[in-house]
Protein backbone atom coordinates (compact mmCIF):
# COMPACT_ATOMS: atom_id res chain seq x y z
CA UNK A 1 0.00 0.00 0.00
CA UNK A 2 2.87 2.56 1.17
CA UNK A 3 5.02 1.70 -2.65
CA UNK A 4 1.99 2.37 -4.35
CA UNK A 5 1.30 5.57 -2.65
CA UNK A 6 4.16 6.91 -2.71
CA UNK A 7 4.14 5.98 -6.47
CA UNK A 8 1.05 8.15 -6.89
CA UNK A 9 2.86 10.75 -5.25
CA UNK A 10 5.61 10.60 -7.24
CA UNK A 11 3.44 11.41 -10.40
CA UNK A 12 1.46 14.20 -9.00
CA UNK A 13 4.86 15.87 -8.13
CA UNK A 14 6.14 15.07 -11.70
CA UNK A 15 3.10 16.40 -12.83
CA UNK A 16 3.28 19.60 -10.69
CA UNK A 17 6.86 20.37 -11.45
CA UNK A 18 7.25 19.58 -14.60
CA UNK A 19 6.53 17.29 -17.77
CA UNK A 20 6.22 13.64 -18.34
CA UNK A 21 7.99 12.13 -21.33
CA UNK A 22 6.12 9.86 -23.38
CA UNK A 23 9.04 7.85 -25.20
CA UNK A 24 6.35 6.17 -27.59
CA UNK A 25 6.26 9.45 -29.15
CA UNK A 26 8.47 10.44 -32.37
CA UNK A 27 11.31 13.02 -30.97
CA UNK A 28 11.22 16.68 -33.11
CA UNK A 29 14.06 17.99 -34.49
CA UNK A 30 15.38 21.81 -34.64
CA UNK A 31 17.16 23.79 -36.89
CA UNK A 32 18.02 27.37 -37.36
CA UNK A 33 17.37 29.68 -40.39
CA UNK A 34 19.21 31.07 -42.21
CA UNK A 35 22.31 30.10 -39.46
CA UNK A 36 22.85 29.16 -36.52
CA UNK A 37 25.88 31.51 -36.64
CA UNK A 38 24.38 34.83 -36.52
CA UNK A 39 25.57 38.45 -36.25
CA UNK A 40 24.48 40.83 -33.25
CA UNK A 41 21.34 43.09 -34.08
CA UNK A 42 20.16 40.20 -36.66
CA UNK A 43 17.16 38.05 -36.65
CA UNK A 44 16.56 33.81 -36.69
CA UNK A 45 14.16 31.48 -36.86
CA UNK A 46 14.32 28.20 -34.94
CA UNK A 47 12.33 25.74 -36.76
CA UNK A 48 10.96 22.77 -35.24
CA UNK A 49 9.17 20.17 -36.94
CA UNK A 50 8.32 15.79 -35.75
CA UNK A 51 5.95 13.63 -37.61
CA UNK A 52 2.66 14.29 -36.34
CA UNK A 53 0.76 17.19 -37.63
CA UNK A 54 -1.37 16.87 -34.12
CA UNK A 55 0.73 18.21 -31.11
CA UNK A 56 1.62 21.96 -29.94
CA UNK A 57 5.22 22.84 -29.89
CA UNK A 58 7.42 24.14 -27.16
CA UNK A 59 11.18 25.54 -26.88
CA UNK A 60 13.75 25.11 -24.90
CA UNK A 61 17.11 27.05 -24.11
CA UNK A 62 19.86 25.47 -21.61
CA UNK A 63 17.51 22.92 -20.30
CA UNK A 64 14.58 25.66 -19.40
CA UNK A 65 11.25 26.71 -21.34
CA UNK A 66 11.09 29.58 -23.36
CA UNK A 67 8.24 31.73 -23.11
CA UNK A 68 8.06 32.34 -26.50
CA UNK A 69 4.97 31.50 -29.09
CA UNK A 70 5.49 29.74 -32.65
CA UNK A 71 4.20 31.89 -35.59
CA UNK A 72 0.84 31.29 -36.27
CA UNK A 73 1.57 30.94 -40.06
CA UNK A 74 3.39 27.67 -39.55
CA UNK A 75 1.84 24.66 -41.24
CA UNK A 76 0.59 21.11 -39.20
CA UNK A 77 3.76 19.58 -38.12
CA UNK A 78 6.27 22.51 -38.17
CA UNK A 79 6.66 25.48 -36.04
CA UNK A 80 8.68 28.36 -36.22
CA UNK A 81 10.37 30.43 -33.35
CA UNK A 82 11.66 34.22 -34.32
CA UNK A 83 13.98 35.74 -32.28
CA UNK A 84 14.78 39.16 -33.44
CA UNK A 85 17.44 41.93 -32.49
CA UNK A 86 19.67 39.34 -31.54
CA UNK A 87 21.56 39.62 -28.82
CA UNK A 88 24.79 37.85 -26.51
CA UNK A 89 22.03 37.25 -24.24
CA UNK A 90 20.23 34.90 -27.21
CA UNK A 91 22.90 32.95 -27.62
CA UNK A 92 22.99 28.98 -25.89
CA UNK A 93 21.35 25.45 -26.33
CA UNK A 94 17.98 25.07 -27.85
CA UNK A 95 15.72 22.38 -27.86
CA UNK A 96 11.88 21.90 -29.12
CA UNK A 97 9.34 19.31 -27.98
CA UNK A 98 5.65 18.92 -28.30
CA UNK A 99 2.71 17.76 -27.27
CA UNK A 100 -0.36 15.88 -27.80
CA UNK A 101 -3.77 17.64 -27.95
CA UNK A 102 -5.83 16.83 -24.85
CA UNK A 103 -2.38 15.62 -22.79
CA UNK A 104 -0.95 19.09 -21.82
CA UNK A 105 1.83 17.65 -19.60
CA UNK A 106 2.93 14.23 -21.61
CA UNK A 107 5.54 15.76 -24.06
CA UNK A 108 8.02 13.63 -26.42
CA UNK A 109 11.29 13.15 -25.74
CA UNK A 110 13.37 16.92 -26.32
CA UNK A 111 15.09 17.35 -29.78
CA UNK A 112 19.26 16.90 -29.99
CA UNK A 113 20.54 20.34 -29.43
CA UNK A 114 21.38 23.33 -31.27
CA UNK A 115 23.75 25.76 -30.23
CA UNK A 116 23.06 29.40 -31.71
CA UNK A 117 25.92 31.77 -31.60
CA UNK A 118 25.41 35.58 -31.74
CA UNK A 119 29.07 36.83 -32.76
CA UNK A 120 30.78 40.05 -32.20
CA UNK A 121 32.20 39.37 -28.42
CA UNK A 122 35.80 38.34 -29.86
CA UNK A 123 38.19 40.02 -32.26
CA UNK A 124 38.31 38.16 -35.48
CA UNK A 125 40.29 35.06 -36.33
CA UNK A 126 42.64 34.72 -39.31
CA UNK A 127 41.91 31.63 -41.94
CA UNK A 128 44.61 30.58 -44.34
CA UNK A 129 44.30 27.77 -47.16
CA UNK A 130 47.39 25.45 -47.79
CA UNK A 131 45.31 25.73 -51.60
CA UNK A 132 43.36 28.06 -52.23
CA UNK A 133 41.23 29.20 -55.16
CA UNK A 134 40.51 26.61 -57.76
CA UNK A 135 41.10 22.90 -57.01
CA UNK A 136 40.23 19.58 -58.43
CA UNK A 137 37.63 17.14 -57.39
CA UNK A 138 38.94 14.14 -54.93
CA UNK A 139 41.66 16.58 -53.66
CA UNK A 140 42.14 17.40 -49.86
CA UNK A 141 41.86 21.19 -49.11
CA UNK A 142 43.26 22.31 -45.52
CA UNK A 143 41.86 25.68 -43.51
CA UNK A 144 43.65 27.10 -40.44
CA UNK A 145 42.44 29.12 -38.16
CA UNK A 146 44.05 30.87 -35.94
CA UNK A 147 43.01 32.87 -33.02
CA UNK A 148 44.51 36.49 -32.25
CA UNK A 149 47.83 36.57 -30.16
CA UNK A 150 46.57 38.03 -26.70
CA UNK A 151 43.80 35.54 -26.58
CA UNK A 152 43.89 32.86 -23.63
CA UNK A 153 40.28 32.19 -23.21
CA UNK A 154 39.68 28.60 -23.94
CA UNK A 155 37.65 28.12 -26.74
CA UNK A 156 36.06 25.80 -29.60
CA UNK A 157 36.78 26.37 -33.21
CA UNK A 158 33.73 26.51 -36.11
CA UNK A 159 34.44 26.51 -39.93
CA UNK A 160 31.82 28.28 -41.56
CA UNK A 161 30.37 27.98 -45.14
CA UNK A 162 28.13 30.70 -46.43
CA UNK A 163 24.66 29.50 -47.83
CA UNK A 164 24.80 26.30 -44.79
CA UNK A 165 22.74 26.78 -41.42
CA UNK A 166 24.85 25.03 -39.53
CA UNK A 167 29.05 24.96 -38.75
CA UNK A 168 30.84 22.40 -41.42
CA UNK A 169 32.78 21.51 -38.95
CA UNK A 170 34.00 21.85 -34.95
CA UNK A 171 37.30 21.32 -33.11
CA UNK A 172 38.55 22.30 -29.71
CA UNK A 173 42.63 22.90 -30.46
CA UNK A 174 45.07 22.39 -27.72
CA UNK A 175 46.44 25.49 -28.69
CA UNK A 176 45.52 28.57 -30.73
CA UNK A 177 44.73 27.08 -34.19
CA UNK A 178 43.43 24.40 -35.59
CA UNK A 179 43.11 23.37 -39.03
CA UNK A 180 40.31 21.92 -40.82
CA UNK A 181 40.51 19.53 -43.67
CA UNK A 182 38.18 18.87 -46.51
CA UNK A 183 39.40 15.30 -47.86
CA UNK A 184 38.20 14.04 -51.13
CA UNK A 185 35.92 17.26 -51.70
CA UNK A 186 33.41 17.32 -54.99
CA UNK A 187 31.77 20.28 -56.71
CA UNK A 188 29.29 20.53 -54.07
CA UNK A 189 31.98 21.73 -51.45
CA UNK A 190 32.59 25.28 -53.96
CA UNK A 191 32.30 27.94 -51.13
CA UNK A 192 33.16 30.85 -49.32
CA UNK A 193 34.59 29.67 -46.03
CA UNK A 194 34.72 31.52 -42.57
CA UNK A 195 35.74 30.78 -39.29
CA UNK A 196 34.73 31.45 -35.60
CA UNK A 197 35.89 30.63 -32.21
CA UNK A 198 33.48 30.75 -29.28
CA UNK A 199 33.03 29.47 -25.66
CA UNK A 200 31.12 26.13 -24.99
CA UNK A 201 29.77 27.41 -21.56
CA UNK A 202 27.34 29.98 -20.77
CA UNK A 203 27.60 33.57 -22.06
CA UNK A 204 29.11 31.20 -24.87
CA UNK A 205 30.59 34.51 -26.30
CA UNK A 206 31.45 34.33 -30.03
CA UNK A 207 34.22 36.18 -32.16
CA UNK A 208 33.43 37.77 -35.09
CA UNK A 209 33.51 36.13 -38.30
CA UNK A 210 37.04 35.47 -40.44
CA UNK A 211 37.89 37.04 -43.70
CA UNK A 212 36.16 34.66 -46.38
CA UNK A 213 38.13 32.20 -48.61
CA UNK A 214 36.32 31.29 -51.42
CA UNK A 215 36.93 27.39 -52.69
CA UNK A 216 36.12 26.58 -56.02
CA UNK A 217 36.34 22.67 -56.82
CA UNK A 218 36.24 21.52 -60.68
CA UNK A 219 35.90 18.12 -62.32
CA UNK A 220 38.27 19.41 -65.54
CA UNK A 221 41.32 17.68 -65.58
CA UNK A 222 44.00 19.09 -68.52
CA UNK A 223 43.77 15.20 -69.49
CA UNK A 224 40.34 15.13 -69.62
CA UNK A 225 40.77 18.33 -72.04
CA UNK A 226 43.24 16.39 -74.57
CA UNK A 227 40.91 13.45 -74.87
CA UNK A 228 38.45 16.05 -77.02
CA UNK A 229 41.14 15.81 -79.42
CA UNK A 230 40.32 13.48 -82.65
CA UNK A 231 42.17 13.02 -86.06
CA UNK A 232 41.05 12.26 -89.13
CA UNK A 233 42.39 10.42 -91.80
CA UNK A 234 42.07 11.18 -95.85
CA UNK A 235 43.50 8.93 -98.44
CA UNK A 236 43.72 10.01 -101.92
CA UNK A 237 45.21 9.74 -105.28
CA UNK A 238 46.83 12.21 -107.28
CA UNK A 239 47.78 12.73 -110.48
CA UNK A 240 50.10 15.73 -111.80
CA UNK A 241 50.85 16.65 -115.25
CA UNK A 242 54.24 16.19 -116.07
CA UNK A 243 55.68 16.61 -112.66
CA UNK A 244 55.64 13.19 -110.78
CA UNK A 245 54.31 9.62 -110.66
CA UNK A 246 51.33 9.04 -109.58
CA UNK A 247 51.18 8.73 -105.52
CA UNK A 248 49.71 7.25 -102.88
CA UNK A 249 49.09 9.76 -100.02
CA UNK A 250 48.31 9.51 -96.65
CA UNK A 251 47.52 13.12 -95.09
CA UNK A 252 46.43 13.77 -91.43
CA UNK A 253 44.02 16.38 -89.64
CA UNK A 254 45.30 17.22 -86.62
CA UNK A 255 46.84 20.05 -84.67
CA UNK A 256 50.26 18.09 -85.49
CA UNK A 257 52.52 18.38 -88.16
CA UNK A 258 50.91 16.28 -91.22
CA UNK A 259 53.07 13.35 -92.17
CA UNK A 260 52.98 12.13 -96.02
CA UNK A 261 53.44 8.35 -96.98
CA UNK A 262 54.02 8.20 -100.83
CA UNK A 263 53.60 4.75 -102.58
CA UNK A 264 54.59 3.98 -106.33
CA UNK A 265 51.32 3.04 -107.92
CA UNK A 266 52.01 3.85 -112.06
CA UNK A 267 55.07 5.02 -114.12
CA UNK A 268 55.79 8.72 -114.69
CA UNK A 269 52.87 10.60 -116.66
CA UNK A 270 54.25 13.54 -118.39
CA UNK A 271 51.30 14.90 -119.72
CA UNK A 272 47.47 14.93 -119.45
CA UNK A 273 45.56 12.23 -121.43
CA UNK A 274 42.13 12.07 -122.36
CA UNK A 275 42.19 8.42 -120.75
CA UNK A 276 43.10 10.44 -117.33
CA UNK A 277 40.78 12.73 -117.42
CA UNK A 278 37.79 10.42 -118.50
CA UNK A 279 39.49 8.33 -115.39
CA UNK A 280 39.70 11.52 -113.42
CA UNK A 281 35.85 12.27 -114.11
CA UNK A 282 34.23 8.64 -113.42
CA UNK A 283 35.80 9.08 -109.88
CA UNK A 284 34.92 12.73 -109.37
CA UNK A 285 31.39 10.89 -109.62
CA UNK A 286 31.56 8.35 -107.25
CA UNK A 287 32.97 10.59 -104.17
CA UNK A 288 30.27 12.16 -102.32
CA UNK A 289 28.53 15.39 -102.60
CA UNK A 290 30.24 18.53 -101.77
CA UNK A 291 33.65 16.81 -100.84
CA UNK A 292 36.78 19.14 -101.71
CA UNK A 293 40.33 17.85 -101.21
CA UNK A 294 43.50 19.77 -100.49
CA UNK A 295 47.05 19.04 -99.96
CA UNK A 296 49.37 21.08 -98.04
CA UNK A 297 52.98 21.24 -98.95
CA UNK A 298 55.03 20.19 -96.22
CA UNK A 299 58.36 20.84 -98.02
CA UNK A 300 57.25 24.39 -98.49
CA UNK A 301 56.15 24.83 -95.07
CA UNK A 302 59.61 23.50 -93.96
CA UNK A 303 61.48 25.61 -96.36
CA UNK A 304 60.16 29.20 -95.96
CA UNK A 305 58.31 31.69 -97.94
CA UNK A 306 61.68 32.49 -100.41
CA UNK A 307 61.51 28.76 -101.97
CA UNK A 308 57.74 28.80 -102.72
CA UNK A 309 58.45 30.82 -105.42
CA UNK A 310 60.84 28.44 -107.25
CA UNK A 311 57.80 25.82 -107.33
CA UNK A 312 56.48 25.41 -110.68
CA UNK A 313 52.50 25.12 -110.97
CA UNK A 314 51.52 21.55 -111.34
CA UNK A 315 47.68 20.66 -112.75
CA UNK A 316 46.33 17.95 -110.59
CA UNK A 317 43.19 15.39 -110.55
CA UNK A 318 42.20 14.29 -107.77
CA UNK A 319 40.21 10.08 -106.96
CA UNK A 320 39.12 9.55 -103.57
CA UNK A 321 39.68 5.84 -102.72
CA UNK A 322 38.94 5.45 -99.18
CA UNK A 323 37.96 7.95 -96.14
């Protein structure tokens, strides 16, 4: 009789001093908007949302309610907490909860935590990058930040990327900088980076921002580039009036120097033939529409502009015979 009694009392004191967690119910989460890094004199929103569009929302800071009342424009579900004209004073550990309709002192279980910063207590860091500007995907990038000489507080180290609402990353140094790395980084890790150091206890005073570094990560390679690259291949026959056999040439297309194979096919023709030119004309019709052909003189290339001069003008026919 005396257990369960004093287990009866035991609830009503619950009851009267504070909440009972239901553990059956789905725990919120919390996030801030648009940081959780914020300057002084700036406004946030802490958003809380859990699975259940039925249940009335509640905020916490450092362990203790907030008096403070979601927006009434906040959908089934969600609820959103301005604070505005931030202050040092703003800054700690939040937490949301809710609560069933009709049970106005069973709660869920509280929300992980999210520590809001209000910066502008400290003097600035200084952030340096091993590699900065443009780097390739799959790389490691490294950040240090370091805190200001006279410092000797002992404080925790954020790396900041604009456009996130929360710190990339977090470190407490043994000293007074840290670095941060970035290993294996993609496109999605392009960026301008800051960094902050702050206390992890109550005032939890904040410095102000870093200079930014901006990161810019590419999947070009130069390799990658030179692959674009393609050649293409033209042989033809020629046939020049009383200048030289008949040849077998082998040009190439590329941004190399062409290279020129030349093949006996038929003894010297010294002049132009009707034979040749009927020849000439049944393969003009079998290459395709609109091809023209053109050889470059190597020799003359090689030579200089003084011995293309001395080059006497040679009539030529042309036969495709294979692409």
């Amino acid at each position: 009789m005396i257990p369960s009694f004093l287990a009866l009392f035991c609830v009503g004191l619950c009851v009267g001093q504070g909440d009972i967690r239901n553990e059956s119910l789905p725990r919120p989460s919390i996030s801030a908007w648009p940081s959780s890094v914020v300057p002084a004199n700036s406004q946030v929103a802490l958003r809380c949302s859990a699975p259940t569009k039925d249940g009335k929302f509640g905020l916490r800071k450092n362990g203790r309610p907030v008096r403070s009342v979601p927006s009434p424009d906040s959908p089934g579900g969600l609820a959103e907490f301005h604070l505005a004209d931030l202050k040092t004073s703003n800054a700690g550990e939040y937490a949301c909860e809710y609560y069933r309709r009709g049970s106005r002192h069973i709660g869920s279980p509280p929300s992980d935590v999210l520590l809001l910063l209000v910066t502008g207590d400290f003097q600035k860091p200084s952030l340096q990058a091993h590699r900065r500007g443009k780097v390739t995907a799959g790389e490691k990038v490294t950040l240090k930040c370091q805190t200001p000489e006279h410092l000797t507080e002992s404080t925790t180290f954020a790396l900041l990327k604009k456009g996130t609402s929360t710190p990339v990353q977090r470190q407490s140094p043994a000293g007074k900088e840290i670095d941060f790395s970035l290993h294996s980084v993609t496109v999605g890790d392009t960026g301008n980076y800051s960094c902050v150091y702050f206390q992890t206890r109550a005032p939890f005073w904040a410095s102000e921002p870093s200079d930014h570094i901006a990161i810019w990560v590419t999947e070009e390679t130069e390799s990658s580039n030179r692959a674009g690259t393609t050649l293409a291949f033209l042989i033809y026959r020629y046939s020049c009036c009383g200048a030289a056999p008949d040849k077998m040439t082998k040009s190439s297309r590329s941004s190399k120097k062409p290279e020129e194979v030349v093949t006996d096919v038929s003894p010297a023709v010294k002049s132009c033939s009707p034979a040749l030119e009927e020849g000439a004309q049944l393969s003009r019709a079998e290459e395709p529409h609109g091809v023209t052909y053109a050889e470059l003189n190597t020799r003359a290339l090689s030579e200089g502009p003084a011995s293309q001069g001395k080059q006497p003008l040679e009539t030529c026919v042309y036969a495709a015979l294979k692409t």
